[in-house]
Protein backbone atom coordinates (compact mmCIF):
# COMPACT_ATOMS: atom_id res chain seq x y z
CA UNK A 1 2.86 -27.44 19.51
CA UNK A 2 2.03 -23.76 18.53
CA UNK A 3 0.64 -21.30 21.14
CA UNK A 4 -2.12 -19.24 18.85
CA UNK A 5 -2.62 -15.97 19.37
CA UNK A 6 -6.46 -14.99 20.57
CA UNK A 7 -7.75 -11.71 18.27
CA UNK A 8 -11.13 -12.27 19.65
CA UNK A 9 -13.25 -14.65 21.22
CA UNK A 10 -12.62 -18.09 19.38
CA UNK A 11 -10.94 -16.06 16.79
CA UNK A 12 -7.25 -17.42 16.14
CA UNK A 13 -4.11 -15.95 14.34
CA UNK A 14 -2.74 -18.37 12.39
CA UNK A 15 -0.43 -16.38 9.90
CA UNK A 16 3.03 -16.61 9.12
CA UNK A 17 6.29 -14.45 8.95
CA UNK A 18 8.24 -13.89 5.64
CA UNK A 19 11.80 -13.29 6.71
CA UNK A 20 13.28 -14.50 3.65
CA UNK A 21 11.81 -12.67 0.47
CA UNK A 22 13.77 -9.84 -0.50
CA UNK A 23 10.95 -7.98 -2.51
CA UNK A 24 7.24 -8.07 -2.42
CA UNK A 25 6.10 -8.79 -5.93
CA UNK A 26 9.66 -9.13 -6.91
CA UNK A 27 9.48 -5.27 -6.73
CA UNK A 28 9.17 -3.66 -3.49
CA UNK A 29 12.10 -3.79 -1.11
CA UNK A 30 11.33 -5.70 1.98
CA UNK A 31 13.96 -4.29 4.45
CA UNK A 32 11.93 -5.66 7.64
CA UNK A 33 10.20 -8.92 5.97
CA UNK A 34 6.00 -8.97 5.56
CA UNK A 35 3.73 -10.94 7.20
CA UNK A 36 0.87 -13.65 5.37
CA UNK A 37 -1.87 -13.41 7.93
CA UNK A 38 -4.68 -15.69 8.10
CA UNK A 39 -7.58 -16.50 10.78
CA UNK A 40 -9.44 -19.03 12.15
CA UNK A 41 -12.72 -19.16 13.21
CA UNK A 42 -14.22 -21.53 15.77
CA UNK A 43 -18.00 -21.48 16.92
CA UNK A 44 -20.77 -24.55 15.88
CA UNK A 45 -18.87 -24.03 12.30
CA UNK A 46 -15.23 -23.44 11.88
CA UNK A 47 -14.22 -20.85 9.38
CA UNK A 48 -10.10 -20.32 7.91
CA UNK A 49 -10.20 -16.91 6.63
CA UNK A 50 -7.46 -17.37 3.73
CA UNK A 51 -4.45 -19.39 3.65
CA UNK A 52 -1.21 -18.40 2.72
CA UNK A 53 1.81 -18.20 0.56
CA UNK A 54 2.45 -21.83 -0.15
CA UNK A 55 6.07 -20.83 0.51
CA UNK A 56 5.37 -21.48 4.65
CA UNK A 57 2.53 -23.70 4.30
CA UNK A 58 3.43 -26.52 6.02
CA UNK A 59 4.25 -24.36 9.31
CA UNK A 60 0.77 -22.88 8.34
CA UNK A 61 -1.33 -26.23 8.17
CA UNK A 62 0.06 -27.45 11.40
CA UNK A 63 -0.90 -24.17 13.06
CA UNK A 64 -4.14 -24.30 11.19
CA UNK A 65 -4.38 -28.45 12.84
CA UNK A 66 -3.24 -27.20 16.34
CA UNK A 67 -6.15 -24.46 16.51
CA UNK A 68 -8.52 -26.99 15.31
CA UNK A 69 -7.44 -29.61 17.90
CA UNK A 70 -9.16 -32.59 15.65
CA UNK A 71 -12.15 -30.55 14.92
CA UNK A 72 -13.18 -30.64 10.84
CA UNK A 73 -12.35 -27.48 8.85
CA UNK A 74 -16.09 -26.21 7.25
CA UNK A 75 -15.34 -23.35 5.47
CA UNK A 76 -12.65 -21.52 3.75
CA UNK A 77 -13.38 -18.30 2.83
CA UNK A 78 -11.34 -16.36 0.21
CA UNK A 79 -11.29 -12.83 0.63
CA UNK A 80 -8.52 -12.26 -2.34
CA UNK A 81 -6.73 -14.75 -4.22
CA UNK A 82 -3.66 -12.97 -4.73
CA UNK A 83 -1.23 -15.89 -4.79
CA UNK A 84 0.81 -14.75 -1.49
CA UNK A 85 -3.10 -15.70 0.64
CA UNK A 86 -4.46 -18.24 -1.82
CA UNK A 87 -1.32 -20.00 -2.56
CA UNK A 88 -1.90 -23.12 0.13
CA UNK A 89 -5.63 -23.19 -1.06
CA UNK A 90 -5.18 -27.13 -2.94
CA UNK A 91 -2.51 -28.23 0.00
CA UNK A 92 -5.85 -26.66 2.25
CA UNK A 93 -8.38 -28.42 0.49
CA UNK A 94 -6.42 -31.95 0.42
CA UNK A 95 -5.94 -31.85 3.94
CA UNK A 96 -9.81 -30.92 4.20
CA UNK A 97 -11.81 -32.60 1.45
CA UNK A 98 -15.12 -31.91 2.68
CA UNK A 99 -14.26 -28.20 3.18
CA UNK A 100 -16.86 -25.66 1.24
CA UNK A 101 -14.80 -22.53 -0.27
CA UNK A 102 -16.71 -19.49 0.35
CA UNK A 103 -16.11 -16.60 -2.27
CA UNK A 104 -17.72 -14.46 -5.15
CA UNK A 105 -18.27 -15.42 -8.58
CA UNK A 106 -15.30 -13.58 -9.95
CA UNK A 107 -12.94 -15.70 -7.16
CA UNK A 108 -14.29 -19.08 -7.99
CA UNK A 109 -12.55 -18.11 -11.94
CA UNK A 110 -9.51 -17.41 -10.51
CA UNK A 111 -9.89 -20.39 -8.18
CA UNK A 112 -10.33 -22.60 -11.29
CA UNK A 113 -7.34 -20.97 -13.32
CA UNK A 114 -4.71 -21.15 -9.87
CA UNK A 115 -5.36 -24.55 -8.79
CA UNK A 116 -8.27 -26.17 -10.69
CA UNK A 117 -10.79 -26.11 -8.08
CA UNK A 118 -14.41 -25.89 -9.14
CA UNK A 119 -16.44 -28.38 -6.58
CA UNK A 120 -17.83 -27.41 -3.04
CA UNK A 121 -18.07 -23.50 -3.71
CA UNK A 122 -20.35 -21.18 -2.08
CA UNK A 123 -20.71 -17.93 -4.00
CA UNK A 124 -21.82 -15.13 -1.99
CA UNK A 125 -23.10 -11.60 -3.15
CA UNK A 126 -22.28 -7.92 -1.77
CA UNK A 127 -24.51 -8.26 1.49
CA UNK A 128 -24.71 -11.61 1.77
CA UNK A 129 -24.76 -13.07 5.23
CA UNK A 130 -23.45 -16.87 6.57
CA UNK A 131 -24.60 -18.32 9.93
CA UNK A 132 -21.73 -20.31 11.70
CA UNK A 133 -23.51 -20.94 15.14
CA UNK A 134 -23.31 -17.87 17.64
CA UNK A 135 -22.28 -15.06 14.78
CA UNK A 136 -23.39 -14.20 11.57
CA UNK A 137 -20.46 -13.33 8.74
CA UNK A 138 -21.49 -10.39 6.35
CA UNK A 139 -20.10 -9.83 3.33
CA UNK A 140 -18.87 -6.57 1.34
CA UNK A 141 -17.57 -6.83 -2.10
CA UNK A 142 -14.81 -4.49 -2.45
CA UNK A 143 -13.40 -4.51 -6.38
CA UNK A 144 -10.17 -3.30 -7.17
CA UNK A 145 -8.63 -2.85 -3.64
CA UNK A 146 -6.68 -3.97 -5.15
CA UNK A 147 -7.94 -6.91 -7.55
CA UNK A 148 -11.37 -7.07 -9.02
CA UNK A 149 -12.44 -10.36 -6.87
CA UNK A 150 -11.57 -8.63 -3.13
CA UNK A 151 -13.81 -9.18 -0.30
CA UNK A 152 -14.41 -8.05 2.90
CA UNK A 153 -15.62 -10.49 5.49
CA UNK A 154 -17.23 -8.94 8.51
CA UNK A 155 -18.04 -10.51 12.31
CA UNK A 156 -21.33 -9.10 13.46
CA UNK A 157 -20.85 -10.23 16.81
CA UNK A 158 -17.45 -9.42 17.52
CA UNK A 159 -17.64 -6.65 15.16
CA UNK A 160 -14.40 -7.23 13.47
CA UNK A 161 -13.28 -6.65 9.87
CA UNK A 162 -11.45 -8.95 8.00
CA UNK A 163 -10.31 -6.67 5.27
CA UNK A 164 -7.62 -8.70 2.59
CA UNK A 165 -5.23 -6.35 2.09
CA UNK A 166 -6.69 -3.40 3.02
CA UNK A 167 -4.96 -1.23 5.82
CA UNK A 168 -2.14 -3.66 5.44
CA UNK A 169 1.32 -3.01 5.92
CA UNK A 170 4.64 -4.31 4.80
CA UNK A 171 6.73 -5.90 8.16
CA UNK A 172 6.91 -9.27 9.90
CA UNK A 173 5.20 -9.21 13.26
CA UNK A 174 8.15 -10.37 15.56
CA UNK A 175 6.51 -11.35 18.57
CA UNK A 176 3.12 -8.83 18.73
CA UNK A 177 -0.38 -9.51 16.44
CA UNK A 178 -2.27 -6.96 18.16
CA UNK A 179 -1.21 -3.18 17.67
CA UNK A 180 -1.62 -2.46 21.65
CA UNK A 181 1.48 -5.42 21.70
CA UNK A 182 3.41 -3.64 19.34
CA UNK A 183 5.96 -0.53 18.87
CA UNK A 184 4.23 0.61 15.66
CA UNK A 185 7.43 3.15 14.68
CA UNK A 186 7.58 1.74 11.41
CA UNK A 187 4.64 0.69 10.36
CA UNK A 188 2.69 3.62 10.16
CA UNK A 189 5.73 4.71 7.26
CA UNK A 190 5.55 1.32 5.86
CA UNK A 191 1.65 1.65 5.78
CA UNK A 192 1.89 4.45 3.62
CA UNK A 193 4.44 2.86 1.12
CA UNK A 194 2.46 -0.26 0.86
CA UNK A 195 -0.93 1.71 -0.05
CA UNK A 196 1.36 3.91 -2.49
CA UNK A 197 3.04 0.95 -3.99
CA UNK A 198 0.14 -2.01 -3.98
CA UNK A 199 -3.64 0.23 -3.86
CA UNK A 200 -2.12 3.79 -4.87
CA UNK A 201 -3.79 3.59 -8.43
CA UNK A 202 -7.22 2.66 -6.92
CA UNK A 203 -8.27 5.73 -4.80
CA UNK A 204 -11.97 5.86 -6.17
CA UNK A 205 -12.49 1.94 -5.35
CA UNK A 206 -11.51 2.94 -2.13
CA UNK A 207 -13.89 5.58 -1.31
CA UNK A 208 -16.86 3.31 -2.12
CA UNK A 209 -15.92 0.34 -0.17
CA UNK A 210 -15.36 3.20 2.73
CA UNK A 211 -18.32 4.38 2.46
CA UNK A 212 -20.25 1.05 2.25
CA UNK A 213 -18.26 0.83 5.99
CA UNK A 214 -19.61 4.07 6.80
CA UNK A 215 -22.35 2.91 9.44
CA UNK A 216 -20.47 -0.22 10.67
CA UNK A 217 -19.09 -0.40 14.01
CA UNK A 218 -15.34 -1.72 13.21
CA UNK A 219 -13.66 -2.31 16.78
CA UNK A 220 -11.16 -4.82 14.94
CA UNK A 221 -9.95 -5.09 11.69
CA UNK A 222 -7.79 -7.78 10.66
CA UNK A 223 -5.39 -7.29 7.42
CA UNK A 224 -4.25 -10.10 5.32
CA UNK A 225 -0.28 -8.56 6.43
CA UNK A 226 0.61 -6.48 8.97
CA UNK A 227 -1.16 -5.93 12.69
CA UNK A 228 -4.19 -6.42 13.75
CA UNK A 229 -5.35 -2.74 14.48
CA UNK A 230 -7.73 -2.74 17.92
CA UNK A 231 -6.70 0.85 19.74
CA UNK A 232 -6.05 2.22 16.06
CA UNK A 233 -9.01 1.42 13.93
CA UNK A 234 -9.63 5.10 13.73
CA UNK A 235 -5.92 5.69 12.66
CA UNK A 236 -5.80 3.15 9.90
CA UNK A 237 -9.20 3.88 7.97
CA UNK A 238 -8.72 7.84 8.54
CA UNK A 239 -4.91 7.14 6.79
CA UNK A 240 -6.47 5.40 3.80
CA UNK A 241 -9.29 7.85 3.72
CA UNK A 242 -6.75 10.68 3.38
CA UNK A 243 -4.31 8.63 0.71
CA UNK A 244 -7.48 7.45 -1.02
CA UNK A 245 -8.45 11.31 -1.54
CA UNK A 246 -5.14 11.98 -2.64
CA UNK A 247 -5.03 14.53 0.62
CA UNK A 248 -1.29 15.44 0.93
CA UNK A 249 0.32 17.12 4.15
CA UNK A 250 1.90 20.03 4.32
CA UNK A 251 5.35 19.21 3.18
CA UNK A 252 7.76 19.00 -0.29
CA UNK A 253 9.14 16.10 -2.02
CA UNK A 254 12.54 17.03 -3.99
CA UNK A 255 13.61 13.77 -6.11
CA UNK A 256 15.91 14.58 -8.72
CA UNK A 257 18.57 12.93 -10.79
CA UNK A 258 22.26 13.85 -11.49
CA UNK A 259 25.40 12.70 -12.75
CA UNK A 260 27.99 15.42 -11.88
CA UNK A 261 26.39 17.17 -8.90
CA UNK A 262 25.19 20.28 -11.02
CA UNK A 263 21.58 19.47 -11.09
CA UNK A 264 22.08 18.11 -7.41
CA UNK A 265 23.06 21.73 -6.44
CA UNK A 266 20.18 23.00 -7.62
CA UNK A 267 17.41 20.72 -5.78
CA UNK A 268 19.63 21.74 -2.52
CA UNK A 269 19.14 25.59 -2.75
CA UNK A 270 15.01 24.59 -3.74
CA UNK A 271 15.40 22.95 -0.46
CA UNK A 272 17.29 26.31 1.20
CA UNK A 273 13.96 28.26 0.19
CA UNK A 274 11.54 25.83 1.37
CA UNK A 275 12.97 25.84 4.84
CA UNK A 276 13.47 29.28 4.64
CA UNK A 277 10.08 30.06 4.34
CA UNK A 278 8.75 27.48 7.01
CA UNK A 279 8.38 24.17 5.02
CA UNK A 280 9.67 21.61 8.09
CA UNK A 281 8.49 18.17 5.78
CA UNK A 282 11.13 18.22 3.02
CA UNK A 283 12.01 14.86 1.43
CA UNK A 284 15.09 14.73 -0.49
CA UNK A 285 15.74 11.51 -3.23
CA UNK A 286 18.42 10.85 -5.57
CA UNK A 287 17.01 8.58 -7.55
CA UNK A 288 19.78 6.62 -8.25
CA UNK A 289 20.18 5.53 -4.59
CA UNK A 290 16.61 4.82 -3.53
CA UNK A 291 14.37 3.04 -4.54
CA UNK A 292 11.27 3.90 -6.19
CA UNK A 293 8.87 2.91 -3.61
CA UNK A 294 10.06 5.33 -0.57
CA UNK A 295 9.88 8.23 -3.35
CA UNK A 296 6.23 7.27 -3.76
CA UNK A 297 5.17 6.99 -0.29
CA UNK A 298 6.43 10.38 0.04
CA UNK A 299 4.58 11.33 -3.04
CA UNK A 300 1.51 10.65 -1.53
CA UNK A 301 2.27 11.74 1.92
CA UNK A 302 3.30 15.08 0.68
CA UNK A 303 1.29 18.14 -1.18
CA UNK A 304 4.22 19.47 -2.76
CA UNK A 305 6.55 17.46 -5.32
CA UNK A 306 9.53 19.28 -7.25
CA UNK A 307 11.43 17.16 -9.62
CA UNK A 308 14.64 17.85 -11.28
CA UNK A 309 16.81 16.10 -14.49
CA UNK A 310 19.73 16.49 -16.27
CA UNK A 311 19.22 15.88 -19.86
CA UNK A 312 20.63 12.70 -21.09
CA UNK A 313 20.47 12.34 -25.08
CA UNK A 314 18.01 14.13 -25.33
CA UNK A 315 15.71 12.84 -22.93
CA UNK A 316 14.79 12.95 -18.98
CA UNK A 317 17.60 11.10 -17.27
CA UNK A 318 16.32 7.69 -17.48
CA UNK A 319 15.79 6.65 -13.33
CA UNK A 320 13.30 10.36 -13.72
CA UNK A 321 11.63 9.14 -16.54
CA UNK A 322 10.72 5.59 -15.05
CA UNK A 323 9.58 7.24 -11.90
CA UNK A 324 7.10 9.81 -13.72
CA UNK A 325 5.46 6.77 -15.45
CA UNK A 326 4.85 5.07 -11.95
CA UNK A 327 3.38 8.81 -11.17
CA UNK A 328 1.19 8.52 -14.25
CA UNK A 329 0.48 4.71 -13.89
CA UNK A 330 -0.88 5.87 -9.89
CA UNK A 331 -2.91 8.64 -11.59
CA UNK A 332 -1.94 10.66 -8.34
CA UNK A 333 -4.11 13.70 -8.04
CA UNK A 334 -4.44 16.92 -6.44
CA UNK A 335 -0.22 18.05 -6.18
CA UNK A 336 1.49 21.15 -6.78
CA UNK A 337 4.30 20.72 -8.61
CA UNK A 338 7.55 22.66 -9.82
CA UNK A 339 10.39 21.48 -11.78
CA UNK A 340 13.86 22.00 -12.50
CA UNK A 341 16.64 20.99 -15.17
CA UNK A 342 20.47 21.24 -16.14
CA UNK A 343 22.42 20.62 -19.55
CA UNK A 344 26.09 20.95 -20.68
CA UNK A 345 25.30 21.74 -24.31
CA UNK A 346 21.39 20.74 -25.48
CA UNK A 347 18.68 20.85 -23.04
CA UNK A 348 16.06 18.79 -23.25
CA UNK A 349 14.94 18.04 -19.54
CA UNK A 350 12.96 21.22 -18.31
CA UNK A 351 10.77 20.53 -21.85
CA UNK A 352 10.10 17.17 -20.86
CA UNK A 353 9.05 18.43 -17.56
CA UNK A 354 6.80 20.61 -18.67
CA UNK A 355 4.99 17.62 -20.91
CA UNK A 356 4.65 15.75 -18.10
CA UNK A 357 3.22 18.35 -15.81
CA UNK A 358 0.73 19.37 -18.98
CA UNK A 359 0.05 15.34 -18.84
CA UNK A 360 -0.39 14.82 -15.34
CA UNK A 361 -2.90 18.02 -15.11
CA UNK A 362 -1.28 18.95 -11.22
CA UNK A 363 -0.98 22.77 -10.63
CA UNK A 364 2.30 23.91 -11.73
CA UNK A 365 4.03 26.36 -9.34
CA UNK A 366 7.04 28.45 -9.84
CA UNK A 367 8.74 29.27 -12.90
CA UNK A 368 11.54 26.18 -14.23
CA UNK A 369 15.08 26.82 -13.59
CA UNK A 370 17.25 25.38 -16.25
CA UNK A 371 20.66 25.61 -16.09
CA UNK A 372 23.44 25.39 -18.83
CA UNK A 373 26.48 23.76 -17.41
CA UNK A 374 27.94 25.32 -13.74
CA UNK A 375 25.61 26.93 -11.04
CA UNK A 376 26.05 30.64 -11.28
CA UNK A 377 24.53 32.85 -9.03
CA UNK A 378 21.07 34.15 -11.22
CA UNK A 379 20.33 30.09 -11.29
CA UNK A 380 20.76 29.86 -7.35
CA UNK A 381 18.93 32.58 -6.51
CA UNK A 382 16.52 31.37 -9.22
CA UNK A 383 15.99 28.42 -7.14
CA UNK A 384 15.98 29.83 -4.33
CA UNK A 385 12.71 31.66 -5.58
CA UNK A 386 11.07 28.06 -6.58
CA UNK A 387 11.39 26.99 -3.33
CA UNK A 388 9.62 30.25 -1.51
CA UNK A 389 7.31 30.10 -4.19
CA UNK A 390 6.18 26.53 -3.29
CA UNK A 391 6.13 27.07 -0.07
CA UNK A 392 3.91 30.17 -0.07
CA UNK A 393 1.93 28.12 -2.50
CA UNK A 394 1.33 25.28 0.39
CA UNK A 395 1.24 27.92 3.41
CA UNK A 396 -1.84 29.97 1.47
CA UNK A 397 -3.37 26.37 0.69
């Protein structure tokens, strides 16, 4: 019934599309749906390279069936047992009794506390190699991108990468698998907010499974979500390499918060400055209209951040606070940073700013503007001055 999609010889795509889920882990926005991708294998042994959320996997096991055309499933591997790729494992394995489940040690635990699986396992070791007829699969244990267990499973003789969710993106893949196929517009943005969102935090991990890569030809690399990335292999490890060094462009995120307009005033004449003095990249957020994980992409696209509150009882205006913590929790590195406040009759803000610039350890740039109740002209030009500031800051960088 299904026509499968050739990545490589006798390689099959044999993924689904999520069109339905409204946010990935119940917390990221999924304006264009995400993809479960998964891969099949067929040479003397046939090889599934993870299943997927159990959500679509009865259109998955009949594509899985279909590609197999009555031939036994022999191996499973599990490159990351995340629930939205291991979720169809037991369904998998019922279908496929004699099938042997090829993962590391620290899998085969999670494989036991998910479904209850602890027969036919094949532990493998950072690497580790498996003959499956004409090719040799090698293996490279890569921990904490972005759960301790992750694997990478490499094709020697097609030289392809099949990386979990590494240089994944969120987006179905509505027609296209392969990025030559595709209009990749959005996912090069949406690359960059899943990394931000989902990896962000593990920048170090990153740079060690990269450089275990380092001398391997990669002319394929197939994600667990997203495309398959042929004519931009170069592209997607050089964009994680850059994120994973915390290497900002030139360019200024402005997110603020505000309840009258007053502090909203101020981040727009910050902005005036920048552009004044040749800063082209400046994103603008209100907090209170979008959502946290577009702020952080930008984040870690950009070099610059300026941040702005009103003080509310006391405190940071509470959508500013939460976002600084999912700063913190990211332990994003390497940013300039200036920051901004407004009060009607206590200020708090700018001091709470200035804690969480001490905490965060980024350069600060600029002297704070706080303002006490309606712009005036000292506080515009004031801001004005941030801005230039910043930008001469990233134009000397």
């Amino acid at each position: 019934m299904y026509k499968l999609k050739e990545i490589t010889d006798k390689v099959y795509y044999v993924g689904v599309n999520d069109r339905t889920k409204e946010r990935f882990e119940n917390l990221w926005p999924l304006p264009h749906g995400v993809s479960y991708n998964s891969y099949l294998i067929m040479d003397e042994k046939t090889v599934l390279i993870d299943t997927v959320d159990i959500c679509y996997s009865d259109i998955f096991l009949k594509k899985v069936a279909d590609a197999l055309g009555g031939r036994k499933l022999d191996y499973l591997v599990v490159d990351h047992m995340e629930p939205d790729h291991a979720g169809s494992i037991r369904l998998l394995k019922e279908e496929h009794p004699d099938l042997k489940i090829v993962g590391n040690k620290i899998a085969f635990g999670m494989l036991d506390g998910y479904h209850g699986i602890k027969d036919g396992l094949h532990e493998v070791k950072d690497g580790d190699t498996l003959s499956i007829g004409s090719r040799e699969l090698k293996f490279f244990m890569a921990p904490m991108v972005h759960w301790p267990e992750v694997m990478f499973t490499y094709d020697m003789k097609e030289k392809t990468l099949f990386s979990a969710d590494a240089f994944g993106t969120y987006g179905t893949l509505d027609g296209g698998i392969i990025d030559s196929e595709i209009n990749l517009q959005r996912f090069w943005g949406e690359m960059i907010r899943y990394y931000s969102n989902i990896i962000g935090k593990y920048g170090m991990p990153v740079q060690k499974v990269l450089g275990k890569l380092a001398g391997v030809e990669i002319k394929t690399i197939c994600s667990t979500h997203g495309p398959v990335w042929r004519e931009h292999v170069q592209q997607a490890v050089g964009l994680y390499d850059r994120l994973s060094r915390y290497e900002g462009e030139e360019g200024v995120t402005i997110i603020y918060g505000t309840m009258y307009g007053h502090t909203e005033q101020m981040a727009d004449a910050i902005a005036f400055g920048l552009a004044e003095n040749g800063i082209k990249n400046i994103a603008m957020h209100n907090v209170s209209n979008v959502h946290a994980s577009y702020i952080l992409r930008d984040v870690f696209k950009y070099k610059g951040l300026v941040v702005g509150s009103p003080t509310y009882s006391n405190q940071l205006f509470p959508p500013i606070d939460a976002l600084l913590h999912q700063m913190e929790l990211r332990e994003i590195k390497n940013r300039y940073v200036g920051y901004f406040g407004s009060f009607s009759w206590a200020g708090a803000a700018v001091k709470r700013l200035a804690a969480f610039q001490e905490k965060i350890g980024w350069e600060q740039v600029g002297s704070p503007v706080e303002q006490k109740q309606g712009m005036k002209e000292s506080i515009y030009e004031a801001c004005i001055a941030l801005g230039a500031e910043m930008a001469g800051k990233l134009k000397n960088n």
